[in-house]
N, C-alpha and C. Protein backbone atom coordinates (compact mmCIF):
# COMPACT_ATOMS: atom_id res chain seq x y z
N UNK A 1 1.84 8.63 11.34
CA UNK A 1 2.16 7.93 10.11
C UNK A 1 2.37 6.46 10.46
N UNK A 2 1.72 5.55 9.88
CA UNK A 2 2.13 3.85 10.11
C UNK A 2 2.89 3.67 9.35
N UNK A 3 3.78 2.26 9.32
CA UNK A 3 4.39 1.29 9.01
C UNK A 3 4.47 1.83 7.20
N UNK A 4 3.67 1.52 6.64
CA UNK A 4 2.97 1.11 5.27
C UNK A 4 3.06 2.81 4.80
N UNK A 5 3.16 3.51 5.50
CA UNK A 5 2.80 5.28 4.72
C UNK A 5 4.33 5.32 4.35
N UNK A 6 3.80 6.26 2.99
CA UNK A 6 4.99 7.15 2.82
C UNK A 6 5.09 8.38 2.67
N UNK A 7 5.83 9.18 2.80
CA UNK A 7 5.68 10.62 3.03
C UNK A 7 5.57 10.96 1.44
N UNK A 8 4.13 11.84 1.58
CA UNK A 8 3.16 12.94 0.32
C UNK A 8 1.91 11.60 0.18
N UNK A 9 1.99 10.37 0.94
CA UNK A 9 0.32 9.91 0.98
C UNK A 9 0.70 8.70 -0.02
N UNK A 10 1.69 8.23 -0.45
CA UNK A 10 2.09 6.99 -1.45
C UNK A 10 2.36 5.53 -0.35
N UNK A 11 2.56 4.57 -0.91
CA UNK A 11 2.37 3.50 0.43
C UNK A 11 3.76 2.95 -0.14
N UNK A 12 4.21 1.83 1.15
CA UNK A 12 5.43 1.37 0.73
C UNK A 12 6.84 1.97 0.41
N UNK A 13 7.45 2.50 1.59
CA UNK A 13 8.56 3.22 1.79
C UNK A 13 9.63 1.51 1.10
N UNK A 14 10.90 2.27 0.46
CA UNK A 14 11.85 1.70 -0.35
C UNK A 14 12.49 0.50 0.88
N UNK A 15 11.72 -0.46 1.86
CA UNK A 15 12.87 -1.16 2.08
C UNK A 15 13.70 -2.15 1.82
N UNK A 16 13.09 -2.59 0.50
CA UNK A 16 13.93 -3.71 -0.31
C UNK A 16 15.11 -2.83 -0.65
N UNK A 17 15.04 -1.45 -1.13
CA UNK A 17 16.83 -0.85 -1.59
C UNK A 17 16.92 -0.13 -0.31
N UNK A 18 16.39 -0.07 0.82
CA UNK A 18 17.60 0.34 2.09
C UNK A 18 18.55 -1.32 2.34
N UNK A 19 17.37 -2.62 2.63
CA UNK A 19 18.05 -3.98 2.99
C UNK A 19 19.07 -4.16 2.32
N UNK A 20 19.11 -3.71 0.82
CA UNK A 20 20.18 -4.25 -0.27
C UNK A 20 21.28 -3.31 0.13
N UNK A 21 21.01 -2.02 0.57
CA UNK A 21 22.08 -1.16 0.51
C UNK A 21 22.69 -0.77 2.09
N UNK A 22 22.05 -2.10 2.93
CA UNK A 22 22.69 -2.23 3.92
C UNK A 22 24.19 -2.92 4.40
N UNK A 23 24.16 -3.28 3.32
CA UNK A 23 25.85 -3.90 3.36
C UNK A 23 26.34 -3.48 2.67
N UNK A 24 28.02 -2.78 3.15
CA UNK A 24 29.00 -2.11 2.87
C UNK A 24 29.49 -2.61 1.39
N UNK A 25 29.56 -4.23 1.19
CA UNK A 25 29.89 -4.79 0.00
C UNK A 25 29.08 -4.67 -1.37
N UNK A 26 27.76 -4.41 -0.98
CA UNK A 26 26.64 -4.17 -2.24
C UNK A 26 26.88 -2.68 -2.34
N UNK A 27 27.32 -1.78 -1.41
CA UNK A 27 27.26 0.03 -1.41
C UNK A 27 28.61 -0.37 -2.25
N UNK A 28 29.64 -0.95 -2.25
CA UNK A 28 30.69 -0.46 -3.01
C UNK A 28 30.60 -1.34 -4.32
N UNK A 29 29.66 -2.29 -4.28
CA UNK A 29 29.58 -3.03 -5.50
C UNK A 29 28.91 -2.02 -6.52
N UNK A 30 28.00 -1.10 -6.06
CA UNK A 30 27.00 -0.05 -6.72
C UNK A 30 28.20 0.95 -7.49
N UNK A 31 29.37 1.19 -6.44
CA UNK A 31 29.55 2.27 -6.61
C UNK A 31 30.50 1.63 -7.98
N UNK A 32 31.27 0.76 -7.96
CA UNK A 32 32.29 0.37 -8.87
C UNK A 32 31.40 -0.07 -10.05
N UNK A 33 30.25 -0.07 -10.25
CA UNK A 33 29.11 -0.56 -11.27
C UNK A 33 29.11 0.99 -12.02
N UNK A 34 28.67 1.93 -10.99
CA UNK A 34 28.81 3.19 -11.46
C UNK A 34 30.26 3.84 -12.30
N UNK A 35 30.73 3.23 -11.70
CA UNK A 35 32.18 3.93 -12.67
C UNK A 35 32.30 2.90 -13.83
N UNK A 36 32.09 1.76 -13.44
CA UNK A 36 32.62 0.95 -15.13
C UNK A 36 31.31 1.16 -16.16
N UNK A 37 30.02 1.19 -15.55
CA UNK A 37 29.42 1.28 -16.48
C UNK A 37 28.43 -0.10 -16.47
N UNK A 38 29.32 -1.68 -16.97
CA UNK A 38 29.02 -2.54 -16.68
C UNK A 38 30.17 -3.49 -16.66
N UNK A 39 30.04 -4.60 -15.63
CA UNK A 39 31.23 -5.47 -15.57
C UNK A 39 30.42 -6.63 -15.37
N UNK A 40 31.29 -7.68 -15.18
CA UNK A 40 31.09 -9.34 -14.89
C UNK A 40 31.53 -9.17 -13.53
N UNK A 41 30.79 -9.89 -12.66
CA UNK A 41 31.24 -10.89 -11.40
C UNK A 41 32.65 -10.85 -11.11
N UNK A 42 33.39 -11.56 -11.79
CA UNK A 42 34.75 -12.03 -11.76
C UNK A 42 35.35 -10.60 -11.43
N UNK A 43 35.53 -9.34 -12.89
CA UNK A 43 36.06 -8.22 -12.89
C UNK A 43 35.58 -7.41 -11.45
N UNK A 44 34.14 -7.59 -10.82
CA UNK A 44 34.06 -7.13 -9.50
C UNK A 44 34.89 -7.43 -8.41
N UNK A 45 34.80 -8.81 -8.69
CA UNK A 45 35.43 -9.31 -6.99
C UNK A 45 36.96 -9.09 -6.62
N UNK A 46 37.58 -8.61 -7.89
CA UNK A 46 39.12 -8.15 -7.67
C UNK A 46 39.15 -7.11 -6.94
N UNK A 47 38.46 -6.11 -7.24
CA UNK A 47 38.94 -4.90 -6.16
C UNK A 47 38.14 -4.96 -4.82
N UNK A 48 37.30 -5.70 -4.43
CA UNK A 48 36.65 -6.22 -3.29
C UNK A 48 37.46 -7.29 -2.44
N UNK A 49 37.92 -7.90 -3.27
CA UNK A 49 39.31 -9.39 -2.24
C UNK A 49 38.18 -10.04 -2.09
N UNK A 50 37.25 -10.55 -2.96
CA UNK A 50 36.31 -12.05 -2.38
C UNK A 50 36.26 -12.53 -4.03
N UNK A 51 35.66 -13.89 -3.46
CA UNK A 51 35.08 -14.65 -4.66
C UNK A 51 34.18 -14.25 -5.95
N UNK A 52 33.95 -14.41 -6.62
CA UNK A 52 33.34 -14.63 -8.31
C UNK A 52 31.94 -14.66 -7.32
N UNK A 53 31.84 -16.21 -6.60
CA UNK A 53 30.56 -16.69 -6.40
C UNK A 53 30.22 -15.64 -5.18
N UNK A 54 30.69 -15.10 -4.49
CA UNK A 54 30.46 -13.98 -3.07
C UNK A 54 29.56 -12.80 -3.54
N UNK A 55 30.57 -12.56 -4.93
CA UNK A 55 30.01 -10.86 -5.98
C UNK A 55 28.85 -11.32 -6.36
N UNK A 56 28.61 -12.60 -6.89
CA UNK A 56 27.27 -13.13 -7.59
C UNK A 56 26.31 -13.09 -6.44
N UNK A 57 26.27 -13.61 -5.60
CA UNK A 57 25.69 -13.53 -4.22
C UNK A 57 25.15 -12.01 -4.35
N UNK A 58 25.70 -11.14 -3.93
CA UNK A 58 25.72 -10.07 -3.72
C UNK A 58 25.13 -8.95 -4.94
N UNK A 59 25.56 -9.68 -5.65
CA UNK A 59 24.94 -8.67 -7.06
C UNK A 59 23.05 -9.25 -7.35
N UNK A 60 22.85 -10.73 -6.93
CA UNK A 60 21.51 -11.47 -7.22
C UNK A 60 20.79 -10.51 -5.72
N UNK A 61 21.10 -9.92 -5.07
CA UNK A 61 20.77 -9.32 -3.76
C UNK A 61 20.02 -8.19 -4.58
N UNK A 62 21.18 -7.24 -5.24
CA UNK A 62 20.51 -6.22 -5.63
C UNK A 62 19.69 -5.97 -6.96
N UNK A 63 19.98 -7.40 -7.49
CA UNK A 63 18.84 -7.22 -9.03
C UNK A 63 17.66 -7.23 -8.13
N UNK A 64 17.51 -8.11 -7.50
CA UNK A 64 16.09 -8.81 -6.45
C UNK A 64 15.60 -7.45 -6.01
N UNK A 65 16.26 -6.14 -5.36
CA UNK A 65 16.00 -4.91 -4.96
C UNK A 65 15.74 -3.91 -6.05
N UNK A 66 16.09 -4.28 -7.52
CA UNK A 66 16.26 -3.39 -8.54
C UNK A 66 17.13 -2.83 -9.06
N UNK A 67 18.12 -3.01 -7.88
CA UNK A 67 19.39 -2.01 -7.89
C UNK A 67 19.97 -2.25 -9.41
N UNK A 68 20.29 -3.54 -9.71
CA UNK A 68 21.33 -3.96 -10.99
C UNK A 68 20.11 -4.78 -12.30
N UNK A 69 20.65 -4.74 -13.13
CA UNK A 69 19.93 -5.40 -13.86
C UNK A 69 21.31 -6.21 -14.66
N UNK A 70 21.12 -7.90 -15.44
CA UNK A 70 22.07 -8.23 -15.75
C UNK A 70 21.63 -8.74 -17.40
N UNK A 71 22.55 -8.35 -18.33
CA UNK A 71 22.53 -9.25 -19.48
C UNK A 71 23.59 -9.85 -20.02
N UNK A 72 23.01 -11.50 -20.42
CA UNK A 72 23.99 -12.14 -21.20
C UNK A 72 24.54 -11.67 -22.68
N UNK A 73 26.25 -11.35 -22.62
CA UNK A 73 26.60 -11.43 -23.47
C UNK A 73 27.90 -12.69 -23.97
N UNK A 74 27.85 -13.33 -24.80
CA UNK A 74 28.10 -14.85 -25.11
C UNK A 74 28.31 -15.63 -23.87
N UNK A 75 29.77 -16.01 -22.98
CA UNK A 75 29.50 -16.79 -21.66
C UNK A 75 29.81 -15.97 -20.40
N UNK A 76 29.57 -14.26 -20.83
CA UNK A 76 29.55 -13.71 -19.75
C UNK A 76 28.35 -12.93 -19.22
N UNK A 77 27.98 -12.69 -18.09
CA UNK A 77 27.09 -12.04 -17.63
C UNK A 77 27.09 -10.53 -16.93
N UNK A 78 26.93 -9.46 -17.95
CA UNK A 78 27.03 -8.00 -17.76
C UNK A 78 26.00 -7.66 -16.89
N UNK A 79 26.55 -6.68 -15.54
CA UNK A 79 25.71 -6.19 -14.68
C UNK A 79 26.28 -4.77 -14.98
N UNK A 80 24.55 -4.01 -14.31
CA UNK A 80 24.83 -2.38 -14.87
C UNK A 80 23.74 -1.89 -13.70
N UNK A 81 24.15 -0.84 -13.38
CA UNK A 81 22.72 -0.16 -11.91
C UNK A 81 21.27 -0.07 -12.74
N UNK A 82 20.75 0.07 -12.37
CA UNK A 82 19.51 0.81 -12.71
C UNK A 82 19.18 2.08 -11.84
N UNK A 83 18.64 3.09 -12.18
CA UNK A 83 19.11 4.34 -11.90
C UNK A 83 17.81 4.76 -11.18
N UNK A 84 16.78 3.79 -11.80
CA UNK A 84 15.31 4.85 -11.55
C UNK A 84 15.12 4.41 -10.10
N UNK A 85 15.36 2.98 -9.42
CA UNK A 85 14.94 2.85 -7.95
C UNK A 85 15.81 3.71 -7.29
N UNK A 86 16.66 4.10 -7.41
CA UNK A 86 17.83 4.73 -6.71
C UNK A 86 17.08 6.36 -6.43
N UNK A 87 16.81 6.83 -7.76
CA UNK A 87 16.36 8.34 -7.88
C UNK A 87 14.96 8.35 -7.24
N UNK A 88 13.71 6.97 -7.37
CA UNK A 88 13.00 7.38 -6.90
C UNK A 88 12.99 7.12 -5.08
N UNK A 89 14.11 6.12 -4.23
CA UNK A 89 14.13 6.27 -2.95
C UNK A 89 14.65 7.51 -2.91
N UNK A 90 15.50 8.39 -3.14
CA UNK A 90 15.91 9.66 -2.97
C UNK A 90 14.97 10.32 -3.02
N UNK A 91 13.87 10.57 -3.90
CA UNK A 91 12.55 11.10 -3.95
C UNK A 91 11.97 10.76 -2.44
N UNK A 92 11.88 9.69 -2.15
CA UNK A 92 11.27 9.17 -1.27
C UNK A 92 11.77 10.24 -0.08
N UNK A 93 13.44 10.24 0.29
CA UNK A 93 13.97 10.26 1.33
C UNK A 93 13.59 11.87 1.27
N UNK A 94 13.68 12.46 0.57
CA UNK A 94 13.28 13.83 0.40
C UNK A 94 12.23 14.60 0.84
N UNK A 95 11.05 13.47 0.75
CA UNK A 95 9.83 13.67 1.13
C UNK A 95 9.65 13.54 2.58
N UNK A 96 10.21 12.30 3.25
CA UNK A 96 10.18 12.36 4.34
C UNK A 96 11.06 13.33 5.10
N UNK A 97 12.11 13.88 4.64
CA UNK A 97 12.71 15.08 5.35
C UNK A 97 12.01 16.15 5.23
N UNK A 98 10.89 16.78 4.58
CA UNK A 98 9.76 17.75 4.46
C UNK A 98 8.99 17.36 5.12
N UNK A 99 8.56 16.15 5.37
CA UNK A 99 7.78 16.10 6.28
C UNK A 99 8.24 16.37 7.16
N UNK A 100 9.45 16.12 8.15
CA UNK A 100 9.97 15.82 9.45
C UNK A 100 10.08 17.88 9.40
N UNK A 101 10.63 18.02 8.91
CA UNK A 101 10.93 19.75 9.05
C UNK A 101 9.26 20.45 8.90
N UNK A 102 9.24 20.13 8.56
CA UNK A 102 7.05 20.37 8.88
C UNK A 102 7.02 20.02 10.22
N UNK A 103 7.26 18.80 10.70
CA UNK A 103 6.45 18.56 12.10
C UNK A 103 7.56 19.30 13.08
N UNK A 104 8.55 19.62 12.99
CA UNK A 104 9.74 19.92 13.88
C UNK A 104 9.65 21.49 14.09
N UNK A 105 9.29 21.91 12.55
CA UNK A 105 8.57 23.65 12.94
C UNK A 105 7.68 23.68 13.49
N UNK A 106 6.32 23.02 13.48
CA UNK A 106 5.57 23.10 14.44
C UNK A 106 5.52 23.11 15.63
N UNK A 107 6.44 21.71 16.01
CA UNK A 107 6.79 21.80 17.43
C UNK A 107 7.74 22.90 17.83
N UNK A 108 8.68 23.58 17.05
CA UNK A 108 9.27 24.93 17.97
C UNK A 108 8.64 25.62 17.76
N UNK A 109 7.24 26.23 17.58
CA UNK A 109 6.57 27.35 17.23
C UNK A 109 5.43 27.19 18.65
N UNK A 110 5.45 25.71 18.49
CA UNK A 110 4.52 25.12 19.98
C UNK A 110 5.36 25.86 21.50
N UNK A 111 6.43 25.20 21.05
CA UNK A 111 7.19 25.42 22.67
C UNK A 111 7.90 26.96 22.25
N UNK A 112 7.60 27.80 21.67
CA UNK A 112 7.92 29.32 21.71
C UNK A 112 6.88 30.08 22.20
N UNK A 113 5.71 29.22 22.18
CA UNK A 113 4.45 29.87 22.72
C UNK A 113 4.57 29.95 23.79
């Protein structure tokens, strides 16, 4: 399998939402998105202990990945997950664990011979 494959023959494995969801601060920014539903910047960065502008940072990370999507309502700016990149890297990750248990039975069926 190269670089570019993805497991069931699709190209382009998810690494814009592994990069985004490589920092601990965007994984818990997701998760507190998930429970409110949608919040502002500001209302994020309280239970995190950083800046307004740090969360914004961090939240422009994961629109860029898909993760969030944001709309203006009068001078605030509502962020909310988006659900489908999430469900379809899980798809993804799924596939490649069928694959790997495919090639891993083979090989103990090899070395039982």
């Amino acid at each position: 399998m190269n670089d570019d494959a993805r497991p069931g023959g699709g190209l382009h494995p998810p690494v814009a939402i592994f990069a985004a969801l490589g920092d601990p601060a965007r994984q818990r920014l997701l998760e507190l998105l998930g429970i409110a539903g949608a919040a502002t910047a500001t209302t994020l960065a309280e239970p995190l202990g950083v800046t307004r502008q740090a969360v914004a940072k961090h939240l422009e990370v994961l629109k860029a990945a898909g993760l969030v999507e944001s709309k203006r309502s009068g001078k605030q700016v509502l962020y909310s997950v988006r659900r489908e990149p999430l469900d379809q890297t899980a798809a993804w990750l799924a596939s490649a664990a069928k694959l790997w248990d495919t090639r891993l039975a083979a090989i103990k069926r090899a070395a039982e011979q």
